[in-house]
Protein backbone atom coordinates (compact mmCIF):
# COMPACT_ATOMS: atom_id res chain seq x y z
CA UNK A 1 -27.05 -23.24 -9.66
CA UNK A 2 -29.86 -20.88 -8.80
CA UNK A 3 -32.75 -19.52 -10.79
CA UNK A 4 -31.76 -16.02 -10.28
CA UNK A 5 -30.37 -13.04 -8.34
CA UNK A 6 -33.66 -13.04 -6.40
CA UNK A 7 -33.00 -16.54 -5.00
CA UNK A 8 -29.44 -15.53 -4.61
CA UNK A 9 -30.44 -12.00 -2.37
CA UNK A 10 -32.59 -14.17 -0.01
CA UNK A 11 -29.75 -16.57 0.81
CA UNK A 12 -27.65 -13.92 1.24
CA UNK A 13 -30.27 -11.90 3.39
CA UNK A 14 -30.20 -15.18 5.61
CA UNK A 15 -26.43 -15.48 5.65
CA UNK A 16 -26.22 -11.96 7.42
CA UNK A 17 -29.30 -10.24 7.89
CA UNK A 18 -32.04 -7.99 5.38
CA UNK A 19 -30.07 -4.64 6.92
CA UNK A 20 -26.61 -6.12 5.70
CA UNK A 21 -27.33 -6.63 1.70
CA UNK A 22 -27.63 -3.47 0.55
CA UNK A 23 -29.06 -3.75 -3.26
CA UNK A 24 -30.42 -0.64 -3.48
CA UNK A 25 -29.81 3.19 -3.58
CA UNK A 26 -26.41 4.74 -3.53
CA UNK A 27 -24.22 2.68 -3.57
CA UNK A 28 -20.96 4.79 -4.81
CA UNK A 29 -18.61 4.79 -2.04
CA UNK A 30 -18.60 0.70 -2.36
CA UNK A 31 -18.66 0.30 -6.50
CA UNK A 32 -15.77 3.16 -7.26
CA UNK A 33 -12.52 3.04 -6.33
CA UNK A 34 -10.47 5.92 -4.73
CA UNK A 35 -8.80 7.10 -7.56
CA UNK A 36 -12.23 7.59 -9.36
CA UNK A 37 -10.86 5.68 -12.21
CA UNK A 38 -13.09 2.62 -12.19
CA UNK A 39 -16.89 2.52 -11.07
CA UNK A 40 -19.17 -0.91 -11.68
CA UNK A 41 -22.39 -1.63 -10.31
CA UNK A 42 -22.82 -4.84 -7.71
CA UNK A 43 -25.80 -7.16 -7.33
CA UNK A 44 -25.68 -6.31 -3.58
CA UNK A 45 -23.19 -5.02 -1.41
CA UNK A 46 -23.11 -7.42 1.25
CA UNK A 47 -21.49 -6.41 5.23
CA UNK A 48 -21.02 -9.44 7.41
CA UNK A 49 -20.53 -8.94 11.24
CA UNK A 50 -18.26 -12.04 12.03
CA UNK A 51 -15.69 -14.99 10.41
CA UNK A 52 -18.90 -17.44 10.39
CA UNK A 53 -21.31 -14.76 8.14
CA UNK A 54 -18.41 -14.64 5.77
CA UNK A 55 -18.56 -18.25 5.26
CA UNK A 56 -21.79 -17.89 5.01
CA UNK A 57 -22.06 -15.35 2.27
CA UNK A 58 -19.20 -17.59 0.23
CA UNK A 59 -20.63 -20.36 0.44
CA UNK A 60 -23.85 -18.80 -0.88
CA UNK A 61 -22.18 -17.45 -3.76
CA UNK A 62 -20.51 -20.82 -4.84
CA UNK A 63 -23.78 -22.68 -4.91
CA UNK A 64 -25.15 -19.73 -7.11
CA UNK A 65 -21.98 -19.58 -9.32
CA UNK A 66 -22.10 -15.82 -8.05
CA UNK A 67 -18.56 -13.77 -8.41
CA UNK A 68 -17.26 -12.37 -5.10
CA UNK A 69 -15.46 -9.03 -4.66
CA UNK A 70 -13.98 -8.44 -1.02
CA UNK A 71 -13.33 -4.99 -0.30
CA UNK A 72 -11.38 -3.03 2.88
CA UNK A 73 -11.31 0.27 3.26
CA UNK A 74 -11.63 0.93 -0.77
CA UNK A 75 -8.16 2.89 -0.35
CA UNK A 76 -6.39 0.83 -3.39
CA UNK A 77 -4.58 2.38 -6.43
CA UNK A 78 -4.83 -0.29 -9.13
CA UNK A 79 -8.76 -1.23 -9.00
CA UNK A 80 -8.73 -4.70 -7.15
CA UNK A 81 -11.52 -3.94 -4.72
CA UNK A 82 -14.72 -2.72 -7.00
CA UNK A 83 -17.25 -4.64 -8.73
CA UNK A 84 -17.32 -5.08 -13.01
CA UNK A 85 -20.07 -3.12 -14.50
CA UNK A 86 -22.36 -6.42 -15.16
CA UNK A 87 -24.56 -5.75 -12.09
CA UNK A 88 -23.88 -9.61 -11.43
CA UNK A 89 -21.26 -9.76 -8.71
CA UNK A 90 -21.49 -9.37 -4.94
CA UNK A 91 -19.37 -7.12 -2.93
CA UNK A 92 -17.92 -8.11 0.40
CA UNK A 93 -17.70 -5.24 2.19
CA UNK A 94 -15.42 -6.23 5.73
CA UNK A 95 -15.72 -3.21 7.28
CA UNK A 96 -17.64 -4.63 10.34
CA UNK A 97 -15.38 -6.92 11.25
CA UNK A 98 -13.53 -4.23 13.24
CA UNK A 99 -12.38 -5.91 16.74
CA UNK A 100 -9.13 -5.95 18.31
CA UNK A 101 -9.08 -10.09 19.29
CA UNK A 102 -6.03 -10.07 21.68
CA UNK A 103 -2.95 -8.36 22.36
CA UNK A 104 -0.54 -11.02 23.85
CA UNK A 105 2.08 -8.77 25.27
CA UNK A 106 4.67 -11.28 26.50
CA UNK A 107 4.74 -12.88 23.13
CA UNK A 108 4.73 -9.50 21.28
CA UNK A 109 2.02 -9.91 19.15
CA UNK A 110 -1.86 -8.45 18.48
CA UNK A 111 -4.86 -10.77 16.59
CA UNK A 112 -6.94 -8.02 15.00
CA UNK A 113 -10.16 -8.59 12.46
CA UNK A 114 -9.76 -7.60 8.95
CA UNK A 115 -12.41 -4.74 8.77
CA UNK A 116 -9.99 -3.18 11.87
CA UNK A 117 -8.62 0.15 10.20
CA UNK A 118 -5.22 0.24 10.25
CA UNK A 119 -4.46 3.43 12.48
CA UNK A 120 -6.99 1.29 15.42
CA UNK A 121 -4.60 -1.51 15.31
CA UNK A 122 -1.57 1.21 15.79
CA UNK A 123 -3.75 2.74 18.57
CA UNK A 124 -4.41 -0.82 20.02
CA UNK A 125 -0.54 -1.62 20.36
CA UNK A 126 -0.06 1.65 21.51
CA UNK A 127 -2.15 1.54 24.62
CA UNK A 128 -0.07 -1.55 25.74
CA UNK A 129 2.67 0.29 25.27
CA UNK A 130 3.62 -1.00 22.13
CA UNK A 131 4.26 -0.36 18.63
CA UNK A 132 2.74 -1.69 15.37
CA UNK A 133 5.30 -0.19 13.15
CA UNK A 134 3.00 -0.32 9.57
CA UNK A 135 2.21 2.86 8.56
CA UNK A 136 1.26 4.61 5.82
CA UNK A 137 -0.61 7.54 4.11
CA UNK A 138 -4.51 5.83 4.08
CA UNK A 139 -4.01 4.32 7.40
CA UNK A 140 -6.91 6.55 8.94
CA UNK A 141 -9.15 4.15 6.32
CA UNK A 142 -7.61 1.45 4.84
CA UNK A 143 -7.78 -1.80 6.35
CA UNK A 144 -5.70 -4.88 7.95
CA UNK A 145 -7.41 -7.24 5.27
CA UNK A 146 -6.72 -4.57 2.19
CA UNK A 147 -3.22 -4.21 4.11
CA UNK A 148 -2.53 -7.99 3.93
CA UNK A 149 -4.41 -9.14 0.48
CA UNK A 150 -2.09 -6.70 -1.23
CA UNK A 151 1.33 -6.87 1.03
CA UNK A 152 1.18 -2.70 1.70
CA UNK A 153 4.49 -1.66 2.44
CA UNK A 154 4.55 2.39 3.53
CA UNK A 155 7.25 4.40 5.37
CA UNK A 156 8.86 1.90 7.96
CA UNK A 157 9.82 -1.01 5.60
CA UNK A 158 13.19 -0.31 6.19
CA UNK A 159 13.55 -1.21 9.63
CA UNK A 160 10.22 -3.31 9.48
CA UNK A 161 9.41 -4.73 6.05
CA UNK A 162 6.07 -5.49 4.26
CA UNK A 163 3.21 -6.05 5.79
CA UNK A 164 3.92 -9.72 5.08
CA UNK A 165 6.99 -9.56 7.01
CA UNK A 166 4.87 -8.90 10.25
CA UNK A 167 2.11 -11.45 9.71
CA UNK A 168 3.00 -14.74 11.49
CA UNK A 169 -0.92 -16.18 11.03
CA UNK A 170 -3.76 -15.95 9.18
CA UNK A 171 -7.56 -16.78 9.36
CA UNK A 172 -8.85 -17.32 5.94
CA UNK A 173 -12.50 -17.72 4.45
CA UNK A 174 -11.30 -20.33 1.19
CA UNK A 175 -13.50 -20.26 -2.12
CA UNK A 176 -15.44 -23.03 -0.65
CA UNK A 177 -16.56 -21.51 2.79
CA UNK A 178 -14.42 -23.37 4.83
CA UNK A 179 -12.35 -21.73 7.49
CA UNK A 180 -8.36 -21.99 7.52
CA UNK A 181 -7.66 -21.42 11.52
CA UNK A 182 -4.43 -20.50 11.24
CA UNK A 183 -3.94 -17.44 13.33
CA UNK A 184 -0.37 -18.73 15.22
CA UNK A 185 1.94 -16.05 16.88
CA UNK A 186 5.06 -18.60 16.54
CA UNK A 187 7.48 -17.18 14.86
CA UNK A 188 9.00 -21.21 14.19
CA UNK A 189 6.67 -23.32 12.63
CA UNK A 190 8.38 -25.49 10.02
CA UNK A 191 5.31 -27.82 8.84
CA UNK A 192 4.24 -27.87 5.40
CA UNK A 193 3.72 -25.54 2.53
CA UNK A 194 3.52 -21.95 3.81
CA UNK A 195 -0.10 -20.86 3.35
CA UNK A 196 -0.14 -18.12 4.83
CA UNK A 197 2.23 -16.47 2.37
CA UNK A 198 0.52 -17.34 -0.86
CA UNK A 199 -2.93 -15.45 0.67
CA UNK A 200 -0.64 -12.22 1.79
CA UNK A 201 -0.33 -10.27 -1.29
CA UNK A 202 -3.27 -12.55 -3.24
CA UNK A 203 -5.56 -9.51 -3.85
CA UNK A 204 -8.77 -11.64 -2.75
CA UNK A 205 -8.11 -14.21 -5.86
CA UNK A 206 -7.38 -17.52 -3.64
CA UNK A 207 -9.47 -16.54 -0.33
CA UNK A 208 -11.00 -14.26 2.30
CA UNK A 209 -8.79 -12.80 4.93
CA UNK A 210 -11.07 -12.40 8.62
CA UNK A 211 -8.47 -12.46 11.20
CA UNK A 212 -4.27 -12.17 11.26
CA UNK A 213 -2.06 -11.99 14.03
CA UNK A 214 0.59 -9.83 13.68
CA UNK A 215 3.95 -8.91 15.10
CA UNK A 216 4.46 -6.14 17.96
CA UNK A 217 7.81 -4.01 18.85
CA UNK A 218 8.32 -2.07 21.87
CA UNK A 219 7.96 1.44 21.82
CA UNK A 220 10.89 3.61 20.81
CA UNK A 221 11.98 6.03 23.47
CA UNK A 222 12.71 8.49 21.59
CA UNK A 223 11.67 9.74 17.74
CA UNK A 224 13.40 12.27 15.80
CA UNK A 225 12.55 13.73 12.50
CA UNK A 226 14.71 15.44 10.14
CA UNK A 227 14.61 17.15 6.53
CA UNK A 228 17.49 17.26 4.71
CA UNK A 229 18.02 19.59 1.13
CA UNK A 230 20.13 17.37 -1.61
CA UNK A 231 21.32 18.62 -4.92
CA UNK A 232 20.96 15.44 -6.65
CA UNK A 233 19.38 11.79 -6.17
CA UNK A 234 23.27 10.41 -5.92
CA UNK A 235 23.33 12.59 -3.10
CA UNK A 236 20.58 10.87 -1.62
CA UNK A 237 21.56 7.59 -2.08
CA UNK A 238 24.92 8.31 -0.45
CA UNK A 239 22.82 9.67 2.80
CA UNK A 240 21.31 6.65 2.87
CA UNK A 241 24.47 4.89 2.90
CA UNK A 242 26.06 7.53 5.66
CA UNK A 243 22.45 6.81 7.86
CA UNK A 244 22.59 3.36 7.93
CA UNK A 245 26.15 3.33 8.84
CA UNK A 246 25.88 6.05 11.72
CA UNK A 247 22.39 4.70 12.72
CA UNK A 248 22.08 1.51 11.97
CA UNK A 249 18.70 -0.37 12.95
CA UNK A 250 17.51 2.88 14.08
CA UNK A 251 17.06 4.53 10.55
CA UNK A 252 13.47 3.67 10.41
CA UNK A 253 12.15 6.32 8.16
CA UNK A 254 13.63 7.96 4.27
CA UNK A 255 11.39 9.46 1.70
CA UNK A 256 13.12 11.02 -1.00
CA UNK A 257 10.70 14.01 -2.73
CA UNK A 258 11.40 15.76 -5.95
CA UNK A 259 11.47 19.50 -5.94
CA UNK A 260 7.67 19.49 -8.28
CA UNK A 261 6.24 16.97 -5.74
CA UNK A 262 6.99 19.45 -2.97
CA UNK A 263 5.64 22.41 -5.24
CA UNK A 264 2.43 20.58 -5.52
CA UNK A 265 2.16 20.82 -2.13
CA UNK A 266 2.69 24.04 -1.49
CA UNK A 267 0.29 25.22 -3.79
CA UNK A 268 -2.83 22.81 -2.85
CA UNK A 269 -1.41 22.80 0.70
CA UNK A 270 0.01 26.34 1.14
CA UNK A 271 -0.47 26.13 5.20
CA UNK A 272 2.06 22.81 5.13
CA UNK A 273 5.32 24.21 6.70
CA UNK A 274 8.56 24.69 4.47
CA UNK A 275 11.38 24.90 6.71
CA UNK A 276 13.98 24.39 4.18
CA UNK A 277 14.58 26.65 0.60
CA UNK A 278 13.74 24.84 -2.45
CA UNK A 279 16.09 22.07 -3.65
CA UNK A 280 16.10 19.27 -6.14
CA UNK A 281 15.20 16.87 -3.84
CA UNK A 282 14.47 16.67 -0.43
CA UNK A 283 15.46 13.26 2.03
CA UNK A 284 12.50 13.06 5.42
CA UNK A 285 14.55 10.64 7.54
CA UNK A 286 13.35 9.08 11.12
CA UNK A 287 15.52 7.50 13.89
CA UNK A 288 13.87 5.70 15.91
CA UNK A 289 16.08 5.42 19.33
CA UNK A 290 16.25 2.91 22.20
CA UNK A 291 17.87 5.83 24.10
CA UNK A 292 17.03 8.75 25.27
CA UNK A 293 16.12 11.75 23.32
CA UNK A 294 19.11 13.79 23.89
CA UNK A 295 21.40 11.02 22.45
CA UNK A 296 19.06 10.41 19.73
CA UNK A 297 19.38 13.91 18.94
CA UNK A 298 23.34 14.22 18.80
CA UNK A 299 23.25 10.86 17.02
CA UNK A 300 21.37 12.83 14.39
CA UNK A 301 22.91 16.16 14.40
CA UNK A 302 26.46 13.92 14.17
CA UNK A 303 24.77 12.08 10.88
CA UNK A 304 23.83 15.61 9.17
CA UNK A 305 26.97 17.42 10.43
CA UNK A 306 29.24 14.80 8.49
CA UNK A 307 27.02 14.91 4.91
CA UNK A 308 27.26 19.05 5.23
CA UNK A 309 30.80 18.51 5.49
CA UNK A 310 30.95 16.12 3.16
CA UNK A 311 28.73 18.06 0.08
CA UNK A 312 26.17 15.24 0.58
CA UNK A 313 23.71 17.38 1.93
CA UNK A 314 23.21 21.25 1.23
CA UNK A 315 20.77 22.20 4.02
CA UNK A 316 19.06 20.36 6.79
CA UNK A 317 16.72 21.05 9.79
CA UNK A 318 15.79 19.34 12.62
CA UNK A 319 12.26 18.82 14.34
CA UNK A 320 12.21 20.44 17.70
CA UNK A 321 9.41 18.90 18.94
CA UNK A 322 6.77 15.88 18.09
CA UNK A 323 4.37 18.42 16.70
CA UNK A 324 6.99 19.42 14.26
CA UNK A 325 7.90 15.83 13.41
CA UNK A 326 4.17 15.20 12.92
CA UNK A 327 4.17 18.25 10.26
CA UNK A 328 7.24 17.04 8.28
CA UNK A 329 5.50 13.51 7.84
CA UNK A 330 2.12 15.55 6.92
CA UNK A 331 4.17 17.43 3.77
CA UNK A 332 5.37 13.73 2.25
CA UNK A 333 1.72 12.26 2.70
CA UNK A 334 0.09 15.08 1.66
CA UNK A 335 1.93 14.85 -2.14
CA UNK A 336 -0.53 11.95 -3.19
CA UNK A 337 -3.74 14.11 -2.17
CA UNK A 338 -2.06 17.55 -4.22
CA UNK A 339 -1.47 15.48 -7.28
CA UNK A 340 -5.49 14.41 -7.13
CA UNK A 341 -5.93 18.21 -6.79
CA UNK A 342 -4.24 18.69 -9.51
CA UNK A 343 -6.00 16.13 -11.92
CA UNK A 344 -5.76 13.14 -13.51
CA UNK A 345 -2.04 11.47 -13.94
CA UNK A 346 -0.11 8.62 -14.74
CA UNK A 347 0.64 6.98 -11.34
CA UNK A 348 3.97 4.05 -11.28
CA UNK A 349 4.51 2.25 -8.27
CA UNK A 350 7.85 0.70 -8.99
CA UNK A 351 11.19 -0.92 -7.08
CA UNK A 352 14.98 -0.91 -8.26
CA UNK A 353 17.94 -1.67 -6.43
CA UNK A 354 18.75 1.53 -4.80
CA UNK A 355 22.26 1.42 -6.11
CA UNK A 356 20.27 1.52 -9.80
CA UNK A 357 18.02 4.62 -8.50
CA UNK A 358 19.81 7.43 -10.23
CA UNK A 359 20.68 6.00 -13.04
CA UNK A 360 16.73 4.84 -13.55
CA UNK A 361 15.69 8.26 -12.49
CA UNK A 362 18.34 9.82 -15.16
CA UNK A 363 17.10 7.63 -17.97
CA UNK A 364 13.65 7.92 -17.54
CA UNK A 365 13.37 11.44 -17.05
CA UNK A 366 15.39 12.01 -20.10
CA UNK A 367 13.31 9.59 -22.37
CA UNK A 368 9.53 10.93 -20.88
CA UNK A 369 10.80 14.61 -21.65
CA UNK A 370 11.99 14.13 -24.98
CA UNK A 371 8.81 11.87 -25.91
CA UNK A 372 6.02 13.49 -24.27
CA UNK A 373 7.94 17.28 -23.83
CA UNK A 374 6.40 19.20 -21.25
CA UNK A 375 4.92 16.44 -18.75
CA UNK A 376 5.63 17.08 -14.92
CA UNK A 377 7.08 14.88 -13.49
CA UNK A 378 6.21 13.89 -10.04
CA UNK A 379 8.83 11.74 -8.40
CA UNK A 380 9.05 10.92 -4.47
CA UNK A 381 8.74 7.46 -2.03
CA UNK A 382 10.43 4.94 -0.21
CA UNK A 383 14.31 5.22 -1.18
CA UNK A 384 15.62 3.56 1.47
CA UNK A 385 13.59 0.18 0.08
CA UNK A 386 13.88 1.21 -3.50
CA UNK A 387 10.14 2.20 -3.91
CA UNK A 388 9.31 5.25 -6.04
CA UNK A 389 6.64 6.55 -6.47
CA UNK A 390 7.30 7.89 -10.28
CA UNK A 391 4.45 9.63 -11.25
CA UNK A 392 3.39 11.61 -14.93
CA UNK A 393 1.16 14.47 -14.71
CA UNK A 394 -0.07 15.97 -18.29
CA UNK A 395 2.22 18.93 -19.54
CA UNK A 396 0.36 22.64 -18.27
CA UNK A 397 -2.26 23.61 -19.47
CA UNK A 398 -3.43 20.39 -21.08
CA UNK A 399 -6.47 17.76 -20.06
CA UNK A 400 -5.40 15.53 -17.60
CA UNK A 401 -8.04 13.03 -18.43
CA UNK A 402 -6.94 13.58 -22.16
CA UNK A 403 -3.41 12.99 -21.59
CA UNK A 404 -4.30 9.92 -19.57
CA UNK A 405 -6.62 8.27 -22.19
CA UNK A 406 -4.56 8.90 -25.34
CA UNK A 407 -0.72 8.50 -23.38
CA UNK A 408 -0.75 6.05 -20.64
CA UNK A 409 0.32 2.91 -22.33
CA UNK A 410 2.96 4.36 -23.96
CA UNK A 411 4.29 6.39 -21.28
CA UNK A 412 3.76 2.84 -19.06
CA UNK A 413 5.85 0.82 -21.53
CA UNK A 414 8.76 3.82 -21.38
CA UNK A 415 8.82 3.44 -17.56
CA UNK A 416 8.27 0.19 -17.09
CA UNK A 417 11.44 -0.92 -19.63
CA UNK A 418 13.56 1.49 -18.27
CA UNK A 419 12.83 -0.27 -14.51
CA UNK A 420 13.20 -3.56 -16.43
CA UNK A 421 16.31 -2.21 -17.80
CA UNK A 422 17.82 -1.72 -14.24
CA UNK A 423 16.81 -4.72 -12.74
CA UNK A 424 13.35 -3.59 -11.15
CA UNK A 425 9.88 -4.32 -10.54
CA UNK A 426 6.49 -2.48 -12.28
CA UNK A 427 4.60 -3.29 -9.11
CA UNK A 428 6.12 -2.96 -5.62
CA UNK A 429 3.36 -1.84 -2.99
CA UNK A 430 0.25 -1.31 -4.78
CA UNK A 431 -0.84 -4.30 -6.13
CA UNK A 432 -1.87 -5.65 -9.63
CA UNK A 433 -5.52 -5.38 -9.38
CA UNK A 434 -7.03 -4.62 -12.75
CA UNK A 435 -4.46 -1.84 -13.68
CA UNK A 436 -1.37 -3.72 -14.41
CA UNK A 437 -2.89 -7.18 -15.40
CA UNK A 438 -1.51 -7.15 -18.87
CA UNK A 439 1.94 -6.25 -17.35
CA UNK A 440 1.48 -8.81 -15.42
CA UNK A 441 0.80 -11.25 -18.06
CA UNK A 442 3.67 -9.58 -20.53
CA UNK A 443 6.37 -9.19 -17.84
CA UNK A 444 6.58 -12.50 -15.71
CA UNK A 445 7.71 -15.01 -16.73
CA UNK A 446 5.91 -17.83 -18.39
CA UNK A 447 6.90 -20.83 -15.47
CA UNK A 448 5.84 -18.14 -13.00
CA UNK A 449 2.37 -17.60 -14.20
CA UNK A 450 1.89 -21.07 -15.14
CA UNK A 451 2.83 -21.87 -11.51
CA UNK A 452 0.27 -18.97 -10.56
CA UNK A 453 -2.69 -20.32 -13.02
CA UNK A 454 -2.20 -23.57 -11.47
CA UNK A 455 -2.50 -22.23 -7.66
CA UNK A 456 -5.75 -20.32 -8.60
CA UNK A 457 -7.44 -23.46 -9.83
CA UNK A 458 -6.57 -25.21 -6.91
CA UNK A 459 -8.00 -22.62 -4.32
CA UNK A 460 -10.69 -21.20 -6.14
CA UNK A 461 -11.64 -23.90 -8.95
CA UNK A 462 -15.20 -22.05 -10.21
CA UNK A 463 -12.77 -18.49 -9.90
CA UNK A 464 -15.20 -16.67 -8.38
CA UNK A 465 -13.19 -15.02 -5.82
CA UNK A 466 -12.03 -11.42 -7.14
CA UNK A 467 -12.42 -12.70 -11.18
CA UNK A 468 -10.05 -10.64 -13.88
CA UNK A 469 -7.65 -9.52 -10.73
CA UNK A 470 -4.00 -10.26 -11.05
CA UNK A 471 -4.67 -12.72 -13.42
């Protein structure tokens, strides 16, 4: 163990460079999160260029006992990526390692650096004409690393799954500074524990992520958009069901938004188009077509035809053009950015069966509205995986910081039993960072996080990588 910090800053200067340790000055957009919500203060923020200067820096920080904070693109919504407020930790910023490694198209896959922002490694694929089907609202700055380390879902998990789901390899920085090589693009290999699934999803706490390689698709030929007015979330369930039976593999897109979700956005966002009259909720669905685009188009007209006829659906329109596609996908990402407009809420990330979703949604809207009267209500996400997005805002008129301070744990324990209730998860794309480490701890199991203690000591033994995350 060192001295010091100072002895600790020089080894880190010679790990990466003087320019690359930043220990002074503003450092904000590093030491606070997105959401504003938590803000510490590093020793140094430290920006290696390649795999080797991450080793480097880790290794540096284990012979000092120093804790180690990696950090993406500082898009996350439960606090994982920001330094504690003890001024003692380092920050691994992975922002500069940015390159595209290979795109192998015969085998249908791309190795891409961790620091690569996600919409780069879309743009990558794309220019082989190719398609790397993750998506989501942050992709313009979140990262492949952040992507991975917290197993990011977004809008396409329903034809494509998690982000885990297209990772077939890994390179990994561990605790110790040693490098895991494991960036294969075989989609067999049968040979051992699988360690590439225990970093996906790890938040940082077992290991760095430099490098993954990660599955490709060919491009659709054709992409058609649709909005679609429903008078009540059974409705939308059973247009899920009618989708994927008239679609099949080529439903690759269904957000379900509540009618106050889509009134946030028109006031914040009042240029956002609003082809349809207001419902109670509102289904975005995307077909992604191996045919052309006038058969994709009939095969969706067909789909909407039959739920008019059927009562299923009340209204629906129809993008025109890619333009217009483009602008119906702007209204459901903008809804995260007009609730920050708005102020301060209670955000829930959570999964049910989607069999389970309206009764959920029925329960806990009753139970929030009888306890806390007044609260808004916020309600829209991934249906066809089961992921809502079930947000609380404060009632009108009162202090959104307030309401968050004196409410959120109770209005957390309300949702959260009621998902536990119908057989669901409190965390399904977001991660459990700092936010929902005591749900963590009071929700699973005791074998599971004994299991989980015991694979933290073995990766990262001092537990300096990501300390007080997850668990």
């Amino acid at each position: 163990m060192s001295a010091g910090p100072g002895a600790l800053l020089a080894d880190l200067r010679a790990a990466v460079g003087a320019a690359q340790v930043l220990s002074e000055g503003d450092l904000s957009a590093f030491e606070q999160d997105w959401r504003r919500r938590w803000r510490g203060k590093a020793l140094a923020v430290v920006r290696p260029g390649s795999t080797a200067e991450v080793a480097a820096v880790v290794k540096a920080c284990a012979v000092h006992g120093a804790a180690l904070v990696p950090q993406g693109g500082n898009t996350g919504l439960v606090g994982g990526g920001v330094p504690d407020a003890s001024g003692t930790q380092v920050l691994l910023s992975l922002q500069r390692l940015n390159r595209i490694r290979a795109v192998d198209e015969a085998n249908l896959t791309l190795t891409a650096e961790a620091g690569c922002i996600l919409q780069n490694v879309q743009k990558a694929a794309q220019a082989r004409g190719l398609l790397f089907p993750l998506s989501l609202a942050a992709e313009g700055s979140c990262t492949l690393g952040g992507n991975l380390a917290t197993n990011a879902g977004g809008t396409q998990v329903l034809r494509w799954g998690n982000a885990r789901d297209l990772c077939l390899g890994l390179e990994v920085v561990t605790a110790q500074g040693d490098v895991w090589e494991g960036l294969s693009g075989l989609r067999k290999d049968n040979t051992g524990y699988d360690l590439r699934d225990l970093f996906i999803g790890s938040e940082g706490t077992l290991g760095i992520i430099t490098a993954a390689t990660m599955k490709l698709a060919p491009q659709p030929v054709a992409t058609t958009t649709a909005l679609a007015a429903c008078a009540s979330v059974a409705d939308c369930v059973a247009l899920l069901q009618l989708a994927r039976t008239r679609l099949g593999a080529g439903l690759t897109g269904f957000e379900m938004m509540g009618a106050y979700a889509l009134a946030l956005t028109a006031k914040h966002f009042p240029a956002l188009p609003r082809p349809l009259p207001q419902a109670a909720w509102t289904v975005l669905l995307e077909q992604s077509s191996t045919e052309g685009e006038a058969q994709a188009r009939a095969a969706f007209e067909s789909l909407l035809g039959a739920a008019l006829e059927a009562g299923t659906v009340q209204d629906a329109v129809v993008a025109e053009s890619l333009a217009q596609s483009r602008a119906l996908w702007h209204v459901r990402e903008s809804i995260p950015l007009a609730q920050a407009e708005e102020g301060l809420n209670i955000k829930h990330d959570i999964s049910v069966p989607v069999s389970r979703i309206p009764a959920f949604v029925a329960e806990a809207d009753a139970a929030l509205l009888a306890r806390f009267p007044g609260v808004r209500l916020v309600n829209f996400g991934h249906l066809g995986d089961g992921n809502l997005h079930y947000n609380v805002q404060a009632p009108t008129g009162e202090d959104g910081r307030r309401f968050l301070a004196e409410q959120e744990h109770a209005v957390n324990a309300l949702v959260f039993d009621t998902v536990a209730r119908h057989g669901g998860s409190f965390s399904a794309e977001h991660g459990i960072g700092q936010l929902k480490r005591e749900e963590l701890a009071q929700r699973k199991s005791p074998v599971a996080l004994q299991l989980m203690r015991g694979i933290k000591a073995a990766f990262d033994p001092q537990g300096l990588l990501n300390p007080g995350r997850v668990l």
